[in-house]
C-alpha atoms as a PDB file:
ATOM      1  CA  UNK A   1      10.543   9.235  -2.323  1.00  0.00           C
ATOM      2  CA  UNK A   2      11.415  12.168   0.339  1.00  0.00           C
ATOM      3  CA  UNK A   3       8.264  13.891   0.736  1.00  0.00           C
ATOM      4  CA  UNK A   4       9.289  16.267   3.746  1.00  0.00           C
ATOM      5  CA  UNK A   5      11.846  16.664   6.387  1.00  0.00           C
ATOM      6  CA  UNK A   6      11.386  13.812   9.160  1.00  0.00           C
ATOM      7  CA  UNK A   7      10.729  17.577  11.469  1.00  0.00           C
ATOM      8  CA  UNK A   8       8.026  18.541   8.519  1.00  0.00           C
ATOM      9  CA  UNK A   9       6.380  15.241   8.372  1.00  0.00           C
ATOM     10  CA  UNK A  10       5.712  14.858  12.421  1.00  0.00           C
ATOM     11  CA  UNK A  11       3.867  17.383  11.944  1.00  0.00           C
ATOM     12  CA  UNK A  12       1.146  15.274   9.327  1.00  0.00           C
ATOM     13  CA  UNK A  13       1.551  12.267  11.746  1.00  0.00           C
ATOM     14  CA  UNK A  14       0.047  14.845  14.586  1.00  0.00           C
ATOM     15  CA  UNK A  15      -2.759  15.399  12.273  1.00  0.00           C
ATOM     16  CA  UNK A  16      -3.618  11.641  12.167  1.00  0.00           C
ATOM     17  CA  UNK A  17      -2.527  10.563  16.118  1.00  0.00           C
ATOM     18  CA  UNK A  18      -5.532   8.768  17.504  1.00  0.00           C
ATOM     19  CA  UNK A  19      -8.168  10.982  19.385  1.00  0.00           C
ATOM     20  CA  UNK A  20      -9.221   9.643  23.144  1.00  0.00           C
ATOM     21  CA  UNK A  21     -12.456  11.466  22.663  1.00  0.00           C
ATOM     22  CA  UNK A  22     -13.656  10.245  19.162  1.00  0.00           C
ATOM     23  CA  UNK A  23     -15.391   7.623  18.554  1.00  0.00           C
ATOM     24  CA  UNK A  24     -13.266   3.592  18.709  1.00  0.00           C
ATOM     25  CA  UNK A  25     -14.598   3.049  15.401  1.00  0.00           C
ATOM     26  CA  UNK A  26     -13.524   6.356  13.842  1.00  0.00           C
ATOM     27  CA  UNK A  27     -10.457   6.669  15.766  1.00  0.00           C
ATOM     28  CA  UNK A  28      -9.848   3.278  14.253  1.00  0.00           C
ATOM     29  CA  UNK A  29     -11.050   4.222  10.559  1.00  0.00           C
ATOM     30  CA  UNK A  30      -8.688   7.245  10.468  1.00  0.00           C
ATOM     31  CA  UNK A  31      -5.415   5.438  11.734  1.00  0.00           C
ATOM     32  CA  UNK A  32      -5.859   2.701   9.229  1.00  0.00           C
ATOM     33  CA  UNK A  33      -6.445   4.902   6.771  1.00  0.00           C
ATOM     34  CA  UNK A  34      -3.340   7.316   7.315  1.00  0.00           C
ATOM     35  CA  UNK A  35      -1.230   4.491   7.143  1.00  0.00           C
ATOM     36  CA  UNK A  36      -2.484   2.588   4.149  1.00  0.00           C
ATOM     37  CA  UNK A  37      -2.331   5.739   2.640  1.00  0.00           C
ATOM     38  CA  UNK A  38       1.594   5.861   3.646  1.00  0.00           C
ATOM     39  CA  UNK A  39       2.869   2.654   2.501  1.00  0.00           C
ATOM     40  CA  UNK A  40       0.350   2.893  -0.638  1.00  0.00           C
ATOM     41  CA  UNK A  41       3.512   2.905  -2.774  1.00  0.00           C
ATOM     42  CA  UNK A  42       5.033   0.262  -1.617  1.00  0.00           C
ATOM     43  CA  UNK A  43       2.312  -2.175  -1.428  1.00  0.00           C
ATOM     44  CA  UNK A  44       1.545  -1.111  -5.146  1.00  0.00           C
ATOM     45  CA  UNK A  45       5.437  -1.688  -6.036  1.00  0.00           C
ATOM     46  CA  UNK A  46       6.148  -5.005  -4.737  1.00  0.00           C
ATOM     47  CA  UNK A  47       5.313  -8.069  -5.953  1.00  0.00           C
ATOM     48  CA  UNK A  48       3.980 -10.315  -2.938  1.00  0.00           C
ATOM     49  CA  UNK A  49       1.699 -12.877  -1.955  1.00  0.00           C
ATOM     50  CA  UNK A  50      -0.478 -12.936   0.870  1.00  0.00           C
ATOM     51  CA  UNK A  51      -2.754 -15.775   2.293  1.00  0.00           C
ATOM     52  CA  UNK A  52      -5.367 -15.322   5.474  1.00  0.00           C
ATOM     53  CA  UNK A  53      -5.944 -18.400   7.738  1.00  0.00           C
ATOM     54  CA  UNK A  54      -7.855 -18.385  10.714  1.00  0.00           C
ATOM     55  CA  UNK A  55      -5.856 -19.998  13.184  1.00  0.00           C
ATOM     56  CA  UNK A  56      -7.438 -19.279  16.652  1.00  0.00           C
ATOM     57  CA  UNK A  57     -11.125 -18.993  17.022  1.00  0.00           C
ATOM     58  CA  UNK A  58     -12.031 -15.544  15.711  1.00  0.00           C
ATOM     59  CA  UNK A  59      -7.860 -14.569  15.339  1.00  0.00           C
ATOM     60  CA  UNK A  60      -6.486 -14.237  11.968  1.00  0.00           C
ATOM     61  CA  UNK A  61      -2.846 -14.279  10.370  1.00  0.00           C
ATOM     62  CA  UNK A  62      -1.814 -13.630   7.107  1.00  0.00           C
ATOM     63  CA  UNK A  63       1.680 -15.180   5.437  1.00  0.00           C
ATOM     64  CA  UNK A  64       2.593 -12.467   3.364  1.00  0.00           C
ATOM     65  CA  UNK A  65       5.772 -13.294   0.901  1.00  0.00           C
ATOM     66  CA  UNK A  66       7.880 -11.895  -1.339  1.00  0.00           C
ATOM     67  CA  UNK A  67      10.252 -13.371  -4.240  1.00  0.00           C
ATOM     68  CA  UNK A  68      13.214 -12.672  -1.667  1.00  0.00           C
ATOM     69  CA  UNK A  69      11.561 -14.785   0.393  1.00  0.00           C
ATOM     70  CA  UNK A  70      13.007 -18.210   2.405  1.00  0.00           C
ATOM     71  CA  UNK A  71      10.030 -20.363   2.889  1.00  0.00           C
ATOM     72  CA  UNK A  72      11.895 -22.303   5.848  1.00  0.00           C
ATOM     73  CA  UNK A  73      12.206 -19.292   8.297  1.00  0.00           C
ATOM     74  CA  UNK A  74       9.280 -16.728   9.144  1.00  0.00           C
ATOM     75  CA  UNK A  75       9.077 -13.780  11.037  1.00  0.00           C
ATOM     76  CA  UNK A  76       6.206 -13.773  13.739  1.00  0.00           C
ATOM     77  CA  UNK A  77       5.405  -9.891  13.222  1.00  0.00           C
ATOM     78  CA  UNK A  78       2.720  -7.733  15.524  1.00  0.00           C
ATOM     79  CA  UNK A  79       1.390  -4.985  14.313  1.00  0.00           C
ATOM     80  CA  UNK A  80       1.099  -1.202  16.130  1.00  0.00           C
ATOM     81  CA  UNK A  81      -1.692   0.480  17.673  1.00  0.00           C
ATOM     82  CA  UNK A  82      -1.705   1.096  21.609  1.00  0.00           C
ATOM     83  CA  UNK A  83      -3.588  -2.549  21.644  1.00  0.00           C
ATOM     84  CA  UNK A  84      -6.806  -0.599  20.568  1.00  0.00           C
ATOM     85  CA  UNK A  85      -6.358   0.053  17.321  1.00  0.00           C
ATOM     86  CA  UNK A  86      -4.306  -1.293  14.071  1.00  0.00           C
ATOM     87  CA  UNK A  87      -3.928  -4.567  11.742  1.00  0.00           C
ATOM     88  CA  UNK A  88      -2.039  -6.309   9.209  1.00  0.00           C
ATOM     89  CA  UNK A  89      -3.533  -4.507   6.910  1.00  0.00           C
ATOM     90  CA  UNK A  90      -2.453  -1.249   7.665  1.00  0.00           C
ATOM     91  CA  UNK A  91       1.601  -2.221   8.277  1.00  0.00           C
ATOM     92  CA  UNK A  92       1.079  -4.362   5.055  1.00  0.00           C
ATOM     93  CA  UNK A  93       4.036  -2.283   3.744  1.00  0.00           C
ATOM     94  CA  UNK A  94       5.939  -2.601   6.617  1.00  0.00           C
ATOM     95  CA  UNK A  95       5.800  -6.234   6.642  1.00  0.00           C
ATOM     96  CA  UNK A  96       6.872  -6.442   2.538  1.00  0.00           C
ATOM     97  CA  UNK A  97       9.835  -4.218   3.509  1.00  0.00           C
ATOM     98  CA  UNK A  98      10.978  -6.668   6.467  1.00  0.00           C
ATOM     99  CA  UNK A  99      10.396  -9.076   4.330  1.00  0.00           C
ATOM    100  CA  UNK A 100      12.205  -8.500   1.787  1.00  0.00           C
ATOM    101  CA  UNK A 101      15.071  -6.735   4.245  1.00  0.00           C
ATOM    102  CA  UNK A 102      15.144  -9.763   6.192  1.00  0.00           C
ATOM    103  CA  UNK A 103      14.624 -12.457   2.926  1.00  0.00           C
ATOM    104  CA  UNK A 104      11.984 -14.259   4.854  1.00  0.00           C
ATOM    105  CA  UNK A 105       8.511 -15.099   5.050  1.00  0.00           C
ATOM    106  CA  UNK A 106       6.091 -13.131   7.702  1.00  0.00           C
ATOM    107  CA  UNK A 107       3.327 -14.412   9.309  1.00  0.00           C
ATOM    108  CA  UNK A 108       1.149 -11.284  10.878  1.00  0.00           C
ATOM    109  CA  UNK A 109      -1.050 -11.946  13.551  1.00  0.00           C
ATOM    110  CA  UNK A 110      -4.162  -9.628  14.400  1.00  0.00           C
ATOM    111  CA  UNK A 111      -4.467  -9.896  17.417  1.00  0.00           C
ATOM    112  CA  UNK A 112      -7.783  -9.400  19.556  1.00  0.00           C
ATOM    113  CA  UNK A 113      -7.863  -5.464  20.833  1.00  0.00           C
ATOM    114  CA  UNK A 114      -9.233  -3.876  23.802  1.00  0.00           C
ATOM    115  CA  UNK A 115     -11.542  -2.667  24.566  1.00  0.00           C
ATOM    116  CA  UNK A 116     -13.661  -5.660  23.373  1.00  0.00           C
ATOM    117  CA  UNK A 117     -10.379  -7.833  24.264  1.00  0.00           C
ATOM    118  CA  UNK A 118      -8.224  -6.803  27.661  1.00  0.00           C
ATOM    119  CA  UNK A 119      -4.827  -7.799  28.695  1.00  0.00           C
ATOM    120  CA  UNK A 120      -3.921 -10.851  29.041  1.00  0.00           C
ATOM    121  CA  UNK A 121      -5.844 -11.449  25.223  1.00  0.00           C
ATOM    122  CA  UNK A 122      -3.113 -10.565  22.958  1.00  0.00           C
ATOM    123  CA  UNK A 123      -0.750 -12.029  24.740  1.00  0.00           C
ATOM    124  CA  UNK A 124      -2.757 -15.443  24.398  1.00  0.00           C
ATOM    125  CA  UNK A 125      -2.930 -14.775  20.831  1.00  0.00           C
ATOM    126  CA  UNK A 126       0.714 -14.285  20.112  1.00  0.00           C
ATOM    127  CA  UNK A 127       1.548 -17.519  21.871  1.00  0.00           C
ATOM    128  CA  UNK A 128      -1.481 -19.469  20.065  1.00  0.00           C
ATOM    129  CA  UNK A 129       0.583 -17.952  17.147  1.00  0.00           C
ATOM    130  CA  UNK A 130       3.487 -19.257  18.463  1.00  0.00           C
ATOM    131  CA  UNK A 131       2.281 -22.628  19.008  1.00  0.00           C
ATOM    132  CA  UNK A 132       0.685 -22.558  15.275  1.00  0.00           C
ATOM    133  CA  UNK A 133       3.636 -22.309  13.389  1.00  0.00           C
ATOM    134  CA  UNK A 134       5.097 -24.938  15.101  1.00  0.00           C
ATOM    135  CA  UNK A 135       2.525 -26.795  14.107  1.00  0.00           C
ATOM    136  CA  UNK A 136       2.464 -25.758  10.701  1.00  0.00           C
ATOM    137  CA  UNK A 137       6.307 -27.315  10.614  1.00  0.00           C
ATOM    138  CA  UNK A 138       8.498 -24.742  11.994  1.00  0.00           C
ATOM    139  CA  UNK A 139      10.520 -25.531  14.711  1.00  0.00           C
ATOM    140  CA  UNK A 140      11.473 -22.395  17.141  1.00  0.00           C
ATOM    141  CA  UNK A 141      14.881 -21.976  15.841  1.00  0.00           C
ATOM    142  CA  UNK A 142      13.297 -21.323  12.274  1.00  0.00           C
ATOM    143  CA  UNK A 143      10.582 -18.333  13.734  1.00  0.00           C
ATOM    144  CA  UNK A 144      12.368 -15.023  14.741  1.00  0.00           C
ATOM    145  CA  UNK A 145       9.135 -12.939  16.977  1.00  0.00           C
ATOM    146  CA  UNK A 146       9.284  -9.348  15.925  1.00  0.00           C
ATOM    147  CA  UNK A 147       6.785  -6.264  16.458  1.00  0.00           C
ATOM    148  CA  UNK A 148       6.360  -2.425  16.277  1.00  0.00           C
ATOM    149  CA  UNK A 149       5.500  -0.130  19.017  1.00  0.00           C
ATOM    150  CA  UNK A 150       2.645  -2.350  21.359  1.00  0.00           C
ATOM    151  CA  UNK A 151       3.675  -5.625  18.476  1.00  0.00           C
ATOM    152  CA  UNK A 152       7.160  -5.282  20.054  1.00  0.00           C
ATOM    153  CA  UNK A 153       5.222  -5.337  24.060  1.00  0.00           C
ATOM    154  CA  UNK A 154       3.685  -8.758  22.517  1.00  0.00           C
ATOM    155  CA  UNK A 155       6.622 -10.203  21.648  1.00  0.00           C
ATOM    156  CA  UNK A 156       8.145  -9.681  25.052  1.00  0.00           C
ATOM    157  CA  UNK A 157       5.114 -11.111  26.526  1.00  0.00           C
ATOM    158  CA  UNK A 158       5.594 -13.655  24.274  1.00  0.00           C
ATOM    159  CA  UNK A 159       8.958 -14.737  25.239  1.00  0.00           C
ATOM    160  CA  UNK A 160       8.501 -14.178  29.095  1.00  0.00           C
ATOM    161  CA  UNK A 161       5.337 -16.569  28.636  1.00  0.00           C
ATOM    162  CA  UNK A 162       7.192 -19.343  26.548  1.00  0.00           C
ATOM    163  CA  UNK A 163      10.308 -19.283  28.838  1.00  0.00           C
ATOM    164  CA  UNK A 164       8.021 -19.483  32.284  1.00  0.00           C
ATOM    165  CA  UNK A 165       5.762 -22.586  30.519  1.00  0.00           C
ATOM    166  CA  UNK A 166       9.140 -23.650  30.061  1.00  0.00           C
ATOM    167  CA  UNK A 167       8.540 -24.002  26.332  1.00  0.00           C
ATOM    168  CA  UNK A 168      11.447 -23.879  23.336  1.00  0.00           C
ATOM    169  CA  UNK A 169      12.294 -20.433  22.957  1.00  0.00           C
ATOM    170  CA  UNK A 170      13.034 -18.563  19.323  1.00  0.00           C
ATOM    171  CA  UNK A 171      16.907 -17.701  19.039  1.00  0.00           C
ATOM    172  CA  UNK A 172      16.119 -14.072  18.813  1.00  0.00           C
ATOM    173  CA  UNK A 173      13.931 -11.746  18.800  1.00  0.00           C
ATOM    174  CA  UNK A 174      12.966  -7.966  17.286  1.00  0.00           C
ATOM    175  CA  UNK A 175      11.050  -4.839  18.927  1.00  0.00           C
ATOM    176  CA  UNK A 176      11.027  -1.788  17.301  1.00  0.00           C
ATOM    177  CA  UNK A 177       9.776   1.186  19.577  1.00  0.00           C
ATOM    178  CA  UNK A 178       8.930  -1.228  22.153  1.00  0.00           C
ATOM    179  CA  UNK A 179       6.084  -0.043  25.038  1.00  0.00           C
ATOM    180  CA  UNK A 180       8.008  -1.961  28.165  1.00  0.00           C
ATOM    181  CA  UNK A 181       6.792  -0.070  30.643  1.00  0.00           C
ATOM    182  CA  UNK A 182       2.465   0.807  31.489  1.00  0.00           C
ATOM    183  CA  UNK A 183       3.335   2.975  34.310  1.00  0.00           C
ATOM    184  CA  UNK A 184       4.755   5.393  31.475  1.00  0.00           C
ATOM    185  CA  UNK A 185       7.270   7.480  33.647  1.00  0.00           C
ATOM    186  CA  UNK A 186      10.361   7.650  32.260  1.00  0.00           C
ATOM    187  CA  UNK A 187      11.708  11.339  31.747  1.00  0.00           C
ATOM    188  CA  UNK A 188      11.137  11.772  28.353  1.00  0.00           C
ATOM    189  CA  UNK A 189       7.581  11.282  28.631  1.00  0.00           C
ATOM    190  CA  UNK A 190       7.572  15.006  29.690  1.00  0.00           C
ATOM    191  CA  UNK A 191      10.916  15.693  27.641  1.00  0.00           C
ATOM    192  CA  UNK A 192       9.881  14.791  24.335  1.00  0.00           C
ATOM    193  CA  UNK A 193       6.063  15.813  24.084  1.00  0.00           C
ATOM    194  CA  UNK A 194       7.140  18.033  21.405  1.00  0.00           C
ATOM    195  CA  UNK A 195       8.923  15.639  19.557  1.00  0.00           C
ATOM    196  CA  UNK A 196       6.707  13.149  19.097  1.00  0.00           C
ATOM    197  CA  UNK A 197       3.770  12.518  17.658  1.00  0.00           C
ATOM    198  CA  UNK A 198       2.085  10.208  20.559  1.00  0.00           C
ATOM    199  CA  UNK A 199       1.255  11.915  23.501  1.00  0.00           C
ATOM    200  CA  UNK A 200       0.769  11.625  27.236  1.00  0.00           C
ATOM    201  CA  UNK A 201      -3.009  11.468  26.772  1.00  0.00           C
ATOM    202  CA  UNK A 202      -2.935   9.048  24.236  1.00  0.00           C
ATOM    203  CA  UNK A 203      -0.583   6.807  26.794  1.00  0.00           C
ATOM    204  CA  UNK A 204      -2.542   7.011  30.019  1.00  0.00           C
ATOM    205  CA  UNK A 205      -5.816   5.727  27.405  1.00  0.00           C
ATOM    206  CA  UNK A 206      -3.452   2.947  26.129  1.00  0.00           C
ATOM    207  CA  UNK A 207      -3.440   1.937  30.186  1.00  0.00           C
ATOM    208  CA  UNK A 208      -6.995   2.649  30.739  1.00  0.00           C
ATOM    209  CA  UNK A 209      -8.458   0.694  27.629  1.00  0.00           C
ATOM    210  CA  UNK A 210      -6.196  -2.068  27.544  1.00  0.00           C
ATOM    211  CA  UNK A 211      -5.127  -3.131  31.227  1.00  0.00           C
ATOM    212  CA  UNK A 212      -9.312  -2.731  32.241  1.00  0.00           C
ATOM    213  CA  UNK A 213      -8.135  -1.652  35.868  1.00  0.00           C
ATOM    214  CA  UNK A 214      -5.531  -4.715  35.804  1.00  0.00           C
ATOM    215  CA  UNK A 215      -2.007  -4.201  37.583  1.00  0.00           C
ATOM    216  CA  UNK A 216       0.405  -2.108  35.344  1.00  0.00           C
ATOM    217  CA  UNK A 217       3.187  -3.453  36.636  1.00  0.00           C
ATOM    218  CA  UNK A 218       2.296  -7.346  35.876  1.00  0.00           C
ATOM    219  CA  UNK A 219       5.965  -8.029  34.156  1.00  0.00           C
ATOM    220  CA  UNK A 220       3.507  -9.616  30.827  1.00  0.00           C
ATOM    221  CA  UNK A 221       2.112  -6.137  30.846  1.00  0.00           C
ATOM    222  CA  UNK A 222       5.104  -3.958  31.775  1.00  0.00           C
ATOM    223  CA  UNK A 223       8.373  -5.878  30.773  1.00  0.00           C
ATOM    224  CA  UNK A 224      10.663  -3.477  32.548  1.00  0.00           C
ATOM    225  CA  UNK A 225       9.118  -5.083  35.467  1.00  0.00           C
ATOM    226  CA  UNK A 226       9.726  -8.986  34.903  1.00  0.00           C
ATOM    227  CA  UNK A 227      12.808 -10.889  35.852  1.00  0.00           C
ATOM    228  CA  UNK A 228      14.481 -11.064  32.329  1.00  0.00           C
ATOM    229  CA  UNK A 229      17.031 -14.014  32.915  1.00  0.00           C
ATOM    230  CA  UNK A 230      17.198 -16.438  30.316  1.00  0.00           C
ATOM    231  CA  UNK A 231      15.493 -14.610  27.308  1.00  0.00           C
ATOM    232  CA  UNK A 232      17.205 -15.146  23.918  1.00  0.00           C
ATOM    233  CA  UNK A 233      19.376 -12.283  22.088  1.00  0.00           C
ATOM    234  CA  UNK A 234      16.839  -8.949  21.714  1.00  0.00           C
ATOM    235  CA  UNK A 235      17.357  -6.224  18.924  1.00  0.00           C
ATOM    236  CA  UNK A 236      15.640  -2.973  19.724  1.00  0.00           C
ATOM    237  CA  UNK A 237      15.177   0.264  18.002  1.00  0.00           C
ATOM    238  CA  UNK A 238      14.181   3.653  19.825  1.00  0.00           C
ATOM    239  CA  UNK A 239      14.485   6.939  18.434  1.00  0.00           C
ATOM    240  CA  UNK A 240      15.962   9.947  20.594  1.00  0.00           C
ATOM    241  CA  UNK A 241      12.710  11.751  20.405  1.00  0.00           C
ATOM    242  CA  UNK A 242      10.308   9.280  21.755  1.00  0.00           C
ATOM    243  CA  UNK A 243       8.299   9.768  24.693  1.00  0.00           C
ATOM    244  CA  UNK A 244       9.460   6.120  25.761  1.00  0.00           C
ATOM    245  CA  UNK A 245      13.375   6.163  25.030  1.00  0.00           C
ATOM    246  CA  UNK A 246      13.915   6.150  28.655  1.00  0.00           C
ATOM    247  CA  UNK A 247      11.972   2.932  29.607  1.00  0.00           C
ATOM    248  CA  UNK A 248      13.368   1.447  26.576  1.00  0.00           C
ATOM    249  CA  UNK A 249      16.976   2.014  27.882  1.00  0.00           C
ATOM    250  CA  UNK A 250      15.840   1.327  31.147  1.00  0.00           C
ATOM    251  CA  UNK A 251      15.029  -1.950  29.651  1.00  0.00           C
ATOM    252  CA  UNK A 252      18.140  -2.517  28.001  1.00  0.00           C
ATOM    253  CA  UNK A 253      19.781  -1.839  31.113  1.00  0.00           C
ATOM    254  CA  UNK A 254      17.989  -4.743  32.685  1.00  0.00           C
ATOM    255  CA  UNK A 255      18.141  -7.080  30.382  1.00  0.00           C
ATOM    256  CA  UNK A 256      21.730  -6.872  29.834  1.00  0.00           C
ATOM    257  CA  UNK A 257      22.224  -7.111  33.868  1.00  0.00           C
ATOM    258  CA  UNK A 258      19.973 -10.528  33.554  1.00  0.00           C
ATOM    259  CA  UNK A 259      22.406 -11.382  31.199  1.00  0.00           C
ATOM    260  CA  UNK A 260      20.191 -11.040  27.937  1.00  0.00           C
ATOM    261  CA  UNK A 261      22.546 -10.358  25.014  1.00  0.00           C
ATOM    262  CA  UNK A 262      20.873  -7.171  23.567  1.00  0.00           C
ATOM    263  CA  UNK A 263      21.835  -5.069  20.478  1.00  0.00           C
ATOM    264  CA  UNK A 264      20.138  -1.941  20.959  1.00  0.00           C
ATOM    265  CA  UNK A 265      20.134   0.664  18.191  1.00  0.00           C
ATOM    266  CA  UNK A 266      19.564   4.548  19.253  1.00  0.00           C
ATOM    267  CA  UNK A 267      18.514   6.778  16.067  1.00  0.00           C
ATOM    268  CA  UNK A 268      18.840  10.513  16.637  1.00  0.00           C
ATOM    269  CA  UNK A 269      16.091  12.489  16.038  1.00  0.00           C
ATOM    270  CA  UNK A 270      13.416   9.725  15.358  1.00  0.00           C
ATOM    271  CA  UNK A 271       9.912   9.870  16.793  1.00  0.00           C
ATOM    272  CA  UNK A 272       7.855   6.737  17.747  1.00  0.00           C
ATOM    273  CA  UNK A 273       7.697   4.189  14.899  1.00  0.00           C
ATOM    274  CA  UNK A 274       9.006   6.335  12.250  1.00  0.00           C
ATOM    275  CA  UNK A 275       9.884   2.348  10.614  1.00  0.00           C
ATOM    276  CA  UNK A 276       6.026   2.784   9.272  1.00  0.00           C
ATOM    277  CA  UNK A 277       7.272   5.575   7.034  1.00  0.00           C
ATOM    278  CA  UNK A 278       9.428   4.348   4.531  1.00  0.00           C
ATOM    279  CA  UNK A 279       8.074   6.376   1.435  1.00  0.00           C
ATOM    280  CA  UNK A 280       8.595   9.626   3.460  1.00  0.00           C
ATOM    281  CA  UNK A 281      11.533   9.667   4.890  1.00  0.00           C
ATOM    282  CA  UNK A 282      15.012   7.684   4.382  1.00  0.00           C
ATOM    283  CA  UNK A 283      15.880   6.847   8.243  1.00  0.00           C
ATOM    284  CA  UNK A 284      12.455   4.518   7.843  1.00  0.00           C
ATOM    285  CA  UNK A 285      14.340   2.153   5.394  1.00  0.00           C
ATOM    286  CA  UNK A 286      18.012   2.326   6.478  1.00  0.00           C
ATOM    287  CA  UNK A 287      16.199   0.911  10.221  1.00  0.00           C
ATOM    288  CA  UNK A 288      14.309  -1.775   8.340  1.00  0.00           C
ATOM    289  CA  UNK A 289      17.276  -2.617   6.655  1.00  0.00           C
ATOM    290  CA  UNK A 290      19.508  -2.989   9.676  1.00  0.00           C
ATOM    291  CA  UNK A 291      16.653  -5.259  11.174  1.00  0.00           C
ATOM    292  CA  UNK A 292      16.547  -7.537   8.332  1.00  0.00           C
ATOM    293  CA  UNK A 293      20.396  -7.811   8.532  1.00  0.00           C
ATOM    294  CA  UNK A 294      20.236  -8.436  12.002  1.00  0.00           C
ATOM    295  CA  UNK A 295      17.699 -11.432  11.027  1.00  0.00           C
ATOM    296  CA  UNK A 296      19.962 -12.846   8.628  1.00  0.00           C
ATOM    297  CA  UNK A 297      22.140 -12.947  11.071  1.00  0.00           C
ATOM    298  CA  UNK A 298      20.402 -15.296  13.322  1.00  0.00           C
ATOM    299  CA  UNK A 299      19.132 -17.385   9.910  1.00  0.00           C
ATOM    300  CA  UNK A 300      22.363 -17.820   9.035  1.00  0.00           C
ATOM    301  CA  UNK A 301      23.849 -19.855  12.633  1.00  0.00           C
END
């Protein structure tokens, strides 16, 4: 249902953008609770399974499933959250949609966040994850890595880490609102501040609290900044009013350079991770949808 105007509805997602200066815990609290809140409808509406295993010391997953679902493919999904903040729980709905967009299972990983857990520690955990499903039966061609916002980060750092252990890499992979760059200076970090919900402050704590004084350009940290040759096919989603739609094209650029086949998708007049917000407003769905086709895609060679 179309509860305001994508403009109108930024303006409730300000409301709820994580404060620097509250509390971790209540910062945390607040966010998790704004976006349960979102998706309430369709977690209520869809009929789904969902199974917690603990397959790291002190890291959990979750298969989540719906009847749609193909039990011998999975999506690798990372949640949202500036690497501070966020879970499974709160992009449960999220994860039903792409599931049932994409006709797959999805395993969620929640991942260690700083600041009790600093870069490199969720990249360790999506590769543990990784390595875990593999174990579990699937072989890499079967597990398509896919994230929102710093999830879609991971799953860069993912891939660059596989391909430099020179491990099996997945056939594809899928970032939605991608961070690729820590330095955060692309143009329309200043061009879009009042089109977006996340801000410039809320950025330069993302570096702070996650990277703990470490190098924001390390290319695991910062993808813009790794040598991208030999990473499979990428589908990315950015939305014109971002404060990161330039280092995401910047990225593209790059990557297609290296020789990186990369569908890129540019929606006009979306903010960052607007995919969270299905129930609100109908650009949310349509981009789910076109990421789910773009996963049947790769199921289906």
């Amino acid at each position: 249902m179309i509860r305001e105007s994508p403009e109108e509805f930024l303006e409730i997602i300000r409301s709820h953008t994580p404060d620097p200066k509250l509390p971790l815990a209540a910062a945390r609290q607040d966010f998790s609770a704004f976006y349960k809140d979102m998706q309430e409808e369709t977690i209520g509406s869809t009929t789904h399974q969902v199974e917690k295993v603990m397959f790291r010391d002190g890291v959990a997953g979750y298969w989540i499933s719906v009847p749609e679902s193909d039990p011998d493919h999975v999506v690798l999904f990372f949640h949202g959250g500036g690497f501070t903040i966020g879970s499974t729980e709160d992009h449960l709905g999220l994860c039903l949609r792409l599931a049932r967009a994409a006709g797959t299972k999805v395993f969620s990983v929640d991942y260690r966040l700083a600041p009790e857990h600093v870069f490199p520690a969720p990249v360790e955990d999506a590769v543990a994850a990784y390595r875990y499903l593999q174990s579990r039966g699937y072989a890499p061609h079967r597990i398509l890595p896919a994230g929102i916002s710093a999830g879609g980060t991971l799953v860069l750092g993912l891939l660059l880490t596989v391909r430099d252990q020179h491990l099996t890499l997945p056939p594809a992979a899928v970032c939605l609102s991608p961070e690729v760059d820590m330095l955060f200076e692309g143009e329309s970090v200043a061009k879009n501040q009042e089109r977006d919900w996340i801000t410039a402050g809320r950025l330069h704590a993302i570096r702070t609290v996650y990277l703990a004084g470490h190098d924001p350009q390390d290319p695991i940290a910062s993808p813009l900044h790794a040598s991208l040759a030999g990473l499979p096919r990428l589908y990315i989603q950015v939305g014109t009013h971002e404060l990161l739609v330039s280092d995401v094209g910047k990225f593209v650029d790059k990557a297609r350079w290296a020789g990186v086949p990369v569908q890129a998708e540019l929606w006009e007049g979306m903010f960052h991770c607007w995919q969270v917000f299905a129930e609100q407003i109908p650009e949310a769905q349509q981009a789910i949808e076109h990421a789910g086709r773009f996963i049947r895609s790769i199921q289906a060679r």
